[in-house]
N, C-alpha and C. Protein backbone atom coordinates (compact mmCIF):
# COMPACT_ATOMS: atom_id res chain seq x y z
N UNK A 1 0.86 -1.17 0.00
CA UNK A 1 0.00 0.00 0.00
C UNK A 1 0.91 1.24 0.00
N UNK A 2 0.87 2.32 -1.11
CA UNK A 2 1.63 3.32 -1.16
C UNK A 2 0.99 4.69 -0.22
N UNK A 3 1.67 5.62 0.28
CA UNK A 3 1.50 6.81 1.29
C UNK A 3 -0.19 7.27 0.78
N UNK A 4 -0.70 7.22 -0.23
CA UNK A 4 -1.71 7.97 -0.55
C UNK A 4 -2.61 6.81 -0.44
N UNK A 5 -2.72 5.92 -0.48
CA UNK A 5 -3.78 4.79 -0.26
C UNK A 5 -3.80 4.74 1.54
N UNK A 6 -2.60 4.80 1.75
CA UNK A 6 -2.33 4.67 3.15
C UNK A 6 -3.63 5.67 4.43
N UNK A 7 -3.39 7.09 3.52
CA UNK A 7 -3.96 8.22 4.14
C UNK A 7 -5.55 7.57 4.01
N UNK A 8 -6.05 7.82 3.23
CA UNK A 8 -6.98 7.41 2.49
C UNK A 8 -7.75 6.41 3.02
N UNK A 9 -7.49 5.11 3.02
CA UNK A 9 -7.80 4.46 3.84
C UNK A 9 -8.08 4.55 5.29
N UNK A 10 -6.80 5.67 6.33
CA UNK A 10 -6.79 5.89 7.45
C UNK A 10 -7.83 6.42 7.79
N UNK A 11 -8.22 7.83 6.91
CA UNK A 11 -9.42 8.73 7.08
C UNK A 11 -10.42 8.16 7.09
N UNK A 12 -11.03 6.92 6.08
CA UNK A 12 -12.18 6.02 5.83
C UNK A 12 -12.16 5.68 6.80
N UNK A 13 -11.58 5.11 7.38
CA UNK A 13 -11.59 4.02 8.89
C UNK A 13 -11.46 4.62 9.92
N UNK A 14 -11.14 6.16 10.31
CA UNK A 14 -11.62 7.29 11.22
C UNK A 14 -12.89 7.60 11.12
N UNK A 15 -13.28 7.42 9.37
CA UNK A 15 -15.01 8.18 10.21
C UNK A 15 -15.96 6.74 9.91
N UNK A 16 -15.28 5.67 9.74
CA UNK A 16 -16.54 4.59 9.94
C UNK A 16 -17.25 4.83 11.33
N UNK A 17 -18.64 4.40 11.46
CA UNK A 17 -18.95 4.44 12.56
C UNK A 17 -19.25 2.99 12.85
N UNK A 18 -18.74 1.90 12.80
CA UNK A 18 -18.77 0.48 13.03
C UNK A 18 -17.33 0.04 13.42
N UNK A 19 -17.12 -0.57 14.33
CA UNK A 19 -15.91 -1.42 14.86
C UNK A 19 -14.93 -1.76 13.61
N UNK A 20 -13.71 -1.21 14.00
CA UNK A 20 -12.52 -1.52 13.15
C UNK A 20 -11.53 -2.60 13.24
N UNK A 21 -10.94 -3.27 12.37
CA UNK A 21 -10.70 -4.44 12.75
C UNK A 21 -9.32 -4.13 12.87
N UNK A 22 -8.36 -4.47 14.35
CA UNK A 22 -7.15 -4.12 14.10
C UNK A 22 -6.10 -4.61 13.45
N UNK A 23 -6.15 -5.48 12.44
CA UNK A 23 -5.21 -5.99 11.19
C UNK A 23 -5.06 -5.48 10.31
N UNK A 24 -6.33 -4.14 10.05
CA UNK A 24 -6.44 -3.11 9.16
C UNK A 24 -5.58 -2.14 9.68
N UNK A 25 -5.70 -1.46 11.15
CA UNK A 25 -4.65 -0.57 11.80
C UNK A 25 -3.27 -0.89 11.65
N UNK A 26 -3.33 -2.90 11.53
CA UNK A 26 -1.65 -2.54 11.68
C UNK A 26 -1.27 -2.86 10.72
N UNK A 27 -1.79 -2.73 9.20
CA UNK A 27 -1.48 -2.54 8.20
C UNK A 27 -1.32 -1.07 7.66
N UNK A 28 -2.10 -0.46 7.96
CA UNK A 28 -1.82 0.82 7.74
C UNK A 28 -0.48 1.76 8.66
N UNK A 29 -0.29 1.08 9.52
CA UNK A 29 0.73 1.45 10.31
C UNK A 29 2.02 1.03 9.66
N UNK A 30 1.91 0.23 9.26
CA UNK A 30 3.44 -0.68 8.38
C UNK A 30 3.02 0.87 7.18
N UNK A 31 2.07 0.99 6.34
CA UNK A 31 2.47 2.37 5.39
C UNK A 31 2.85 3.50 5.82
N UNK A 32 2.64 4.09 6.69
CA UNK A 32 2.75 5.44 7.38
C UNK A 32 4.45 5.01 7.68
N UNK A 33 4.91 6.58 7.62
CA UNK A 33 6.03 7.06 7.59
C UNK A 33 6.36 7.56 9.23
N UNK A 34 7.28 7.53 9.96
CA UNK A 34 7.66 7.50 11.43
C UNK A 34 7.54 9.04 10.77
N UNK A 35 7.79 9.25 12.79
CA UNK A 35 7.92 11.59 12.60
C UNK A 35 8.60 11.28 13.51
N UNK A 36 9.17 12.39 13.49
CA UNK A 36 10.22 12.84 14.40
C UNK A 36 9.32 13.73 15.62
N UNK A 37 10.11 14.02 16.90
CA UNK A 37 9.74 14.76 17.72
C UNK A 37 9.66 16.20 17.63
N UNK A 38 10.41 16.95 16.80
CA UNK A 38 10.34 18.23 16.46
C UNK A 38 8.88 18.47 15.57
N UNK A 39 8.54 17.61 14.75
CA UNK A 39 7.86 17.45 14.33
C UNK A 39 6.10 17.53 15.12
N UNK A 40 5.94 17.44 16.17
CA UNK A 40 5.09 16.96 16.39
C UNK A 40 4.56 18.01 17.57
N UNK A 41 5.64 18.61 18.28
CA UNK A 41 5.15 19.58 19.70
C UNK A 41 4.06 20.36 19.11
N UNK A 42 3.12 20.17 20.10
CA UNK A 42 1.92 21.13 20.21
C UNK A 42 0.83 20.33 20.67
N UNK A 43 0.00 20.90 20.91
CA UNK A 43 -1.61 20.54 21.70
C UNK A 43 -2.14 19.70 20.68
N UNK A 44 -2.68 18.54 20.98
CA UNK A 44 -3.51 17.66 19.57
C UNK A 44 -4.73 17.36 20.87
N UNK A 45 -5.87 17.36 19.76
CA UNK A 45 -7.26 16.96 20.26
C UNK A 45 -6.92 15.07 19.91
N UNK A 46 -7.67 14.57 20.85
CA UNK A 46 -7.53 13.00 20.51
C UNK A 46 -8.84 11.95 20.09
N UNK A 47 -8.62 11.17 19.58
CA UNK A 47 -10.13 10.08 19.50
C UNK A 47 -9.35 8.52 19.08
N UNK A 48 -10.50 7.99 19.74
CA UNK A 48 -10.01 6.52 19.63
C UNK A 48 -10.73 5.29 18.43
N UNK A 49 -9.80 4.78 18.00
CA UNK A 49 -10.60 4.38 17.25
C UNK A 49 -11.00 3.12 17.68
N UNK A 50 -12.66 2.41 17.36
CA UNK A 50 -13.64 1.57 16.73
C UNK A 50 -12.99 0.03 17.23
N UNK A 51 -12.19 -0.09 18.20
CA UNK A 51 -11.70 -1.83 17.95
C UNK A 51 -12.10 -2.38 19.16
N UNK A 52 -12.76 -2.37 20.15
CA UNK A 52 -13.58 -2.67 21.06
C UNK A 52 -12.45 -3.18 22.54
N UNK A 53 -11.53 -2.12 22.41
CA UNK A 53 -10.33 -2.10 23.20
C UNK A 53 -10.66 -1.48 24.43
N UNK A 54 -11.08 -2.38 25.71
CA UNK A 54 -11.65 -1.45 27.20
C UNK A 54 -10.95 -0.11 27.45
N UNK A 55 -9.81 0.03 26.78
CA UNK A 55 -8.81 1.58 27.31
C UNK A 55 -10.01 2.66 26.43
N UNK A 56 -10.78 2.27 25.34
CA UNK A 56 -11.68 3.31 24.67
C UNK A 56 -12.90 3.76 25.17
N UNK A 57 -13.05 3.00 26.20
CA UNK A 57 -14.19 3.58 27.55
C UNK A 57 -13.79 3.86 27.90
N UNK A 58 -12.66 3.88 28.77
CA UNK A 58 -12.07 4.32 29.85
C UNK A 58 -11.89 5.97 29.43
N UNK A 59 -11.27 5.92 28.23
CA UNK A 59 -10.88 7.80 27.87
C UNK A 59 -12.06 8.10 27.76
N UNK A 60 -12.80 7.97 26.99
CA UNK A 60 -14.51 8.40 27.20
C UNK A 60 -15.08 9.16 28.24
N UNK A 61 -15.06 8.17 28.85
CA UNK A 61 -15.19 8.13 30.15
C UNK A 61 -14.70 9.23 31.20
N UNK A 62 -13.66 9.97 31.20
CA UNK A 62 -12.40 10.32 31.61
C UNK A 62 -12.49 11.67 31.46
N UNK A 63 -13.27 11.63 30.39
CA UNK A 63 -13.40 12.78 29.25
C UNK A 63 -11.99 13.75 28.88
N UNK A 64 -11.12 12.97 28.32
CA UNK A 64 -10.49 12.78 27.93
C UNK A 64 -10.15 13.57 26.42
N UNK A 65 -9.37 14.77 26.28
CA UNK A 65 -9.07 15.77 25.33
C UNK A 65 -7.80 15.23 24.31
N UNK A 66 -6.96 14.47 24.69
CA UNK A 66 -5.76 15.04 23.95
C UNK A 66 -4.34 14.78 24.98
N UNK A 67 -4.11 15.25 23.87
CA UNK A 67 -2.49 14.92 24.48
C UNK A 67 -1.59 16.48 24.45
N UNK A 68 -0.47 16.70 25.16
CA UNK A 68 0.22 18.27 24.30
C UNK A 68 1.67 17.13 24.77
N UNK A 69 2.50 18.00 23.73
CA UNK A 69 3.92 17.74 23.54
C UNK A 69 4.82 19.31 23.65
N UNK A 70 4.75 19.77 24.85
CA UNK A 70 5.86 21.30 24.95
C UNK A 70 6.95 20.95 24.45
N UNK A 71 7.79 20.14 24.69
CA UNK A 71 9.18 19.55 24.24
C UNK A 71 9.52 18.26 24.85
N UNK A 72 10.97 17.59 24.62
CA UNK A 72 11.33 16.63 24.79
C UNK A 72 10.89 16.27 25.94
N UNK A 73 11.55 17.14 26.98
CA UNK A 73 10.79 16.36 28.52
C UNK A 73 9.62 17.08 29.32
N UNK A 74 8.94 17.89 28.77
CA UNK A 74 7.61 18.23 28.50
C UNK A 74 6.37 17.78 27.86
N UNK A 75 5.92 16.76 28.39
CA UNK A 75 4.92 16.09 27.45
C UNK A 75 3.80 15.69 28.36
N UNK A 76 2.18 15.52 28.23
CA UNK A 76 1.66 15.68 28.95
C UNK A 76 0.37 14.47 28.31
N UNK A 77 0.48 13.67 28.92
CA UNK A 77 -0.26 12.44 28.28
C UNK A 77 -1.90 12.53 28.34
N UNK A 78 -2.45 12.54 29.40
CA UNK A 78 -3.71 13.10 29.63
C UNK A 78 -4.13 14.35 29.50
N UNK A 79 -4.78 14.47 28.62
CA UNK A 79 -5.18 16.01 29.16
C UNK A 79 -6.64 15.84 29.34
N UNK A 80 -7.68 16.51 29.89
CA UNK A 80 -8.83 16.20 30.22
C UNK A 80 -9.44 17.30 30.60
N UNK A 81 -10.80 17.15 30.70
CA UNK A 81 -11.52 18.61 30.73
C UNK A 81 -11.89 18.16 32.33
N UNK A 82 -11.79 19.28 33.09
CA UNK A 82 -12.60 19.39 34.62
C UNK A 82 -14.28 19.45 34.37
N UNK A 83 -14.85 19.48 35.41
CA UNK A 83 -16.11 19.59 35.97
C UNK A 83 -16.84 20.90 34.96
N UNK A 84 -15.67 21.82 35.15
CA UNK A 84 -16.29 23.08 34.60
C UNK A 84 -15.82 23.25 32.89
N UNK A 85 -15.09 22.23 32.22
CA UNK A 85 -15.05 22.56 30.77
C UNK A 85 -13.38 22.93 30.55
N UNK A 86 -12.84 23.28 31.65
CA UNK A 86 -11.27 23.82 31.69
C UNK A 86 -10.49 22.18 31.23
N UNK A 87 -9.32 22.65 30.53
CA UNK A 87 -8.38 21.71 30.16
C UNK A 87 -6.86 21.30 31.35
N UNK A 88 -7.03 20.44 31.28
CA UNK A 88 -6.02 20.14 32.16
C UNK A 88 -4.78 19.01 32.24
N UNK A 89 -4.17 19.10 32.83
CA UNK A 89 -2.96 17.99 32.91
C UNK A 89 -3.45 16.53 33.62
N UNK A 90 -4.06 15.73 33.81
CA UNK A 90 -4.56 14.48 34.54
C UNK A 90 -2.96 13.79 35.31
N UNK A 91 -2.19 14.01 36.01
CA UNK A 91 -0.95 13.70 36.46
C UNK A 91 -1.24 12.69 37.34
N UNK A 92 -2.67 12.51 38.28
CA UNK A 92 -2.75 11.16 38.98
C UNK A 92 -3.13 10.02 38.09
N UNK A 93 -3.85 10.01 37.61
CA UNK A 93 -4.10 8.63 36.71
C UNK A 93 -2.26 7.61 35.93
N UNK A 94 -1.49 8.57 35.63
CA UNK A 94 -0.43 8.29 34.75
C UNK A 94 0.52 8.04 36.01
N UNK A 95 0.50 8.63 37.32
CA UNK A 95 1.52 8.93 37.93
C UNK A 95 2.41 9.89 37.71
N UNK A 96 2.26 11.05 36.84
CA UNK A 96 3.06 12.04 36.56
C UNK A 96 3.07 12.38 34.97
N UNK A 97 3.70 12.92 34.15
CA UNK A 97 3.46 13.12 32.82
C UNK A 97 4.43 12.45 31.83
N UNK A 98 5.03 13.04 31.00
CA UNK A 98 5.80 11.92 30.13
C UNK A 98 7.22 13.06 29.81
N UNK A 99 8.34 12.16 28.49
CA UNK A 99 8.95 12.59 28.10
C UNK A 99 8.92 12.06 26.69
N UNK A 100 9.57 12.54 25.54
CA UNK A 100 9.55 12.26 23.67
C UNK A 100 10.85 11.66 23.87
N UNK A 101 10.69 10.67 23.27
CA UNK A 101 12.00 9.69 22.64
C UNK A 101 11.75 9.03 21.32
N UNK A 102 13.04 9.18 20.24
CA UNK A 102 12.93 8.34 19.30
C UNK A 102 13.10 6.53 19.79
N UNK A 103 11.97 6.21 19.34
CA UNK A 103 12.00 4.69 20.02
C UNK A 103 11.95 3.37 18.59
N UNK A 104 12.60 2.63 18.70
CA UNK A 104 12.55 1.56 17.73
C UNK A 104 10.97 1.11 18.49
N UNK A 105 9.94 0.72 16.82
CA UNK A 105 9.17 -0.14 17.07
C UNK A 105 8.42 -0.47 16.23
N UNK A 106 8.41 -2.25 16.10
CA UNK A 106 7.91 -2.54 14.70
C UNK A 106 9.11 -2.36 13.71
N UNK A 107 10.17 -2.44 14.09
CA UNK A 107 11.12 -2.33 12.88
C UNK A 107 11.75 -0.66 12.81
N UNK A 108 11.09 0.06 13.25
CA UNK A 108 11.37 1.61 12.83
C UNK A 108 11.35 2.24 13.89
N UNK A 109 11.94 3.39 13.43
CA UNK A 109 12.13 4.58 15.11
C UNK A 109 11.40 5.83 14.64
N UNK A 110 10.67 5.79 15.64
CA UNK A 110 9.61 7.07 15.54
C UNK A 110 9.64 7.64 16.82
N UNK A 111 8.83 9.06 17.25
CA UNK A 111 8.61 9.58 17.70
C UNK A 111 7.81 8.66 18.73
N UNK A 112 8.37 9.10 19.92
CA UNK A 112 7.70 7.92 21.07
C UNK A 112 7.32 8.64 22.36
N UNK A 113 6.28 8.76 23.21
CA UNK A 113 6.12 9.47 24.48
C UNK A 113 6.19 8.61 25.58
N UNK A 114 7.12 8.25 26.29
CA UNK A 114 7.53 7.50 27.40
C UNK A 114 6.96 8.14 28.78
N UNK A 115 5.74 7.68 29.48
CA UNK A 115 5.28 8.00 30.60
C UNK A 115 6.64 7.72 31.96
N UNK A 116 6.30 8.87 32.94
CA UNK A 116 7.26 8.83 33.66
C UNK A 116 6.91 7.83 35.13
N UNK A 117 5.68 7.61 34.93
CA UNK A 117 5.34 6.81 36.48
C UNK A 117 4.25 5.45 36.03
N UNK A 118 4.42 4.68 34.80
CA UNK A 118 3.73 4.20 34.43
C UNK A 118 4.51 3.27 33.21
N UNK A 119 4.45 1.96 33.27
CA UNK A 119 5.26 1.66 31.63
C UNK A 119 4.57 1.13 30.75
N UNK A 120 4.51 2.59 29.94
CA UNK A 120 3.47 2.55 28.84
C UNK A 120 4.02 3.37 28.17
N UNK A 121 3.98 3.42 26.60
CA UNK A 121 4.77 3.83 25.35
C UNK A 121 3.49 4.52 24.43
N UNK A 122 3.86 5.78 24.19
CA UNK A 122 2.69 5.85 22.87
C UNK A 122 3.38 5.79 21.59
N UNK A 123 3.67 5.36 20.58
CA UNK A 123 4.25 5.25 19.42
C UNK A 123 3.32 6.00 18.60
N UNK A 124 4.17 7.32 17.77
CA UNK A 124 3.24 7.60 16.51
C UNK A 124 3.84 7.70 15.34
N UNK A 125 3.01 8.15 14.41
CA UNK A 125 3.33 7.94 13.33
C UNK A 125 2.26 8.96 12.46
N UNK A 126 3.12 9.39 11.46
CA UNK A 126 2.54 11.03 10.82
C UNK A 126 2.00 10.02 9.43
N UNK A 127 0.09 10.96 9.71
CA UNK A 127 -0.84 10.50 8.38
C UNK A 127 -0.65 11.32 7.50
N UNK A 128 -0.84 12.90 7.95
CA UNK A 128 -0.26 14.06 7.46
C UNK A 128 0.19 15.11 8.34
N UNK A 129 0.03 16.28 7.80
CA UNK A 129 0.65 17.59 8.58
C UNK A 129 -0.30 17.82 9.99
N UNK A 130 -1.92 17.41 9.73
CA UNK A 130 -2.62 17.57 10.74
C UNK A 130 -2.92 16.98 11.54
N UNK A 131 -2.24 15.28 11.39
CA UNK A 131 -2.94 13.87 12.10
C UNK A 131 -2.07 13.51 12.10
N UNK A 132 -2.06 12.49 13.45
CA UNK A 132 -0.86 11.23 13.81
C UNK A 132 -1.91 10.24 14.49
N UNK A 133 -1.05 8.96 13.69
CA UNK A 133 -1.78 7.72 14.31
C UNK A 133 -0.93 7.57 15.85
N UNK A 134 -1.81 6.88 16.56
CA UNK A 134 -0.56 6.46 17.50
C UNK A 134 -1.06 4.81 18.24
N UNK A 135 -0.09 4.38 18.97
CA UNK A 135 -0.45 2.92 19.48
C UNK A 135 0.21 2.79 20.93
N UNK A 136 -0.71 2.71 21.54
CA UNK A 136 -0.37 2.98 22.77
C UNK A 136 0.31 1.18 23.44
N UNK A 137 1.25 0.87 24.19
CA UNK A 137 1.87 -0.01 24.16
C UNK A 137 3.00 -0.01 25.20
N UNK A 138 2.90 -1.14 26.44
CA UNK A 138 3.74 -1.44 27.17
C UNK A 138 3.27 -2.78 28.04
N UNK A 139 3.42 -2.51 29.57
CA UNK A 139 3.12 -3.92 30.19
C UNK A 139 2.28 -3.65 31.19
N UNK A 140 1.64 -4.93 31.51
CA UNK A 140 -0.06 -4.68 32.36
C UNK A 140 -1.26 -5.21 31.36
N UNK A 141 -2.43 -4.54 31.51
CA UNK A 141 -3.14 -4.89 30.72
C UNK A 141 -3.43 -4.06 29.34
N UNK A 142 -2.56 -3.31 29.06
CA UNK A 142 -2.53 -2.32 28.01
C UNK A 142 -3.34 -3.37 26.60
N UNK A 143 -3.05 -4.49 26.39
CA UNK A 143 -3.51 -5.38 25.42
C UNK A 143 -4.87 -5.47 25.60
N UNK A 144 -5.86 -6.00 24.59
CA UNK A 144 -6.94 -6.34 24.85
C UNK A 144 -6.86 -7.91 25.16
N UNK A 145 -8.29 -8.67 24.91
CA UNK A 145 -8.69 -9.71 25.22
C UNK A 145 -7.77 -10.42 24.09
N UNK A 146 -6.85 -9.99 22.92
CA UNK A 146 -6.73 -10.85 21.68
C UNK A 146 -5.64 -10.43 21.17
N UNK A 147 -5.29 -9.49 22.25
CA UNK A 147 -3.53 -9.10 22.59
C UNK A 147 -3.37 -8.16 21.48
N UNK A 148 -4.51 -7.13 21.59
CA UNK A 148 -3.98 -5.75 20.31
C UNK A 148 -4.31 -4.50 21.41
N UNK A 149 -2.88 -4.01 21.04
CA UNK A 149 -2.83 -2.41 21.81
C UNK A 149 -3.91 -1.42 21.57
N UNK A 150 -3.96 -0.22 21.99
CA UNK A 150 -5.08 0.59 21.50
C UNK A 150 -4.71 1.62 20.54
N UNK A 151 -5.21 1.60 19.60
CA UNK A 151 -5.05 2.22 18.76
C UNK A 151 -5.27 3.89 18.48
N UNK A 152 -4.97 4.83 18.24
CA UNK A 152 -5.61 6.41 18.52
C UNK A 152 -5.00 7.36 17.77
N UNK A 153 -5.99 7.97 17.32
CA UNK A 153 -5.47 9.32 16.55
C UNK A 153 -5.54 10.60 17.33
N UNK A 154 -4.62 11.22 16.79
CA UNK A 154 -4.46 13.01 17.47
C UNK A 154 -4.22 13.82 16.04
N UNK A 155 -5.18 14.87 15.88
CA UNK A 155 -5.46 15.39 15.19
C UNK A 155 -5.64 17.18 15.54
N UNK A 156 -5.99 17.69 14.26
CA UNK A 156 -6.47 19.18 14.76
C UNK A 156 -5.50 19.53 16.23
N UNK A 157 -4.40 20.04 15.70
CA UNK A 157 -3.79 20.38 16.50
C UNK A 157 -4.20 21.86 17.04
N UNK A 158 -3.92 22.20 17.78
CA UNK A 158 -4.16 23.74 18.57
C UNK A 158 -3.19 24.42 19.59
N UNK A 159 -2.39 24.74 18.87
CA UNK A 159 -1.04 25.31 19.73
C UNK A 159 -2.40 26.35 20.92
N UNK A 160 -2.25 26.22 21.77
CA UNK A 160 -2.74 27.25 22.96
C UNK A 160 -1.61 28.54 23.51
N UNK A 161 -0.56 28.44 23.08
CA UNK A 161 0.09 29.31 23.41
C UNK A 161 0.72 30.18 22.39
């Protein structure tokens, strides 16, 4: 599958509204091209996709915004809206926030957010200038019932500052 089928496909399978099958995600993940960390700092809105992975209630749930990337050891995994609509840092759930590392995975080194109180990995990977897939991945129950990570896009970025 070449970069433009790749996209293409990704977007189709973002706005299905029926359960996605993740052999399709991790095919499309083998097309997509790694990003770098420079690449990527700033506020992204988040959504999960369609594969019936319990971590996709849970953010729901959570109410659950996004992710921001200030810099290398500035990174802020949860972000979440309060009671009153305000955006925020979620630092108890994670145990603290994260740092960006280029990380081998799957064969390739991409842009990686390494939680600091928690071992859990988000791996992404650039659809285009406005979207990154990502796959969230480490040890615990991060897997589902059939041993596939959760899958998630960050999109519509919004520098706030």
């Amino acid at each position: 599958m070449d970069i433009h089928d790749a996209r293409k496909k990704f977007h189709d399978l973002r706005l299905r509204g029926e359960a996605v099958d993740p052999r399709d995600l991790d095919e499309l993940w083998a097309a997509l091209p790694p990003v770098r960390i420079e690449d990527i700092l700033g506020r992204w809105k988040g959504s999960v996709f369609a594969t019936g992975h319990p971590g996709t209630r849970q953010l729901q749930e959570s109410r659950w915004y996004g992710k921001t990337f200030r810099s290398v050891l500035d990174a802020k995994p949860l972000i979440r809206y309060d009671g009153n609509g305000a955006l925020y840092s979620d630092t108890t759930t994670a145990n603290g926030e994260a740092s960006l590392w280029m990380v081998e995975f799957r064969g390739e080194v991409t842009a990686t957010m390494v939680y600091d109180g928690i071992p859990v990995f988000d791996h992404f990977k650039r659809v285009d200038d406005d979207t990154l897939f990502g796959i969230m991945n480490g040890k615990g129950d991060l897997l589902d019932a059939d041993g596939h990570p959760l899958y998630f896009i960050l999109s519509t970025r919004d520098d706030p500052e």
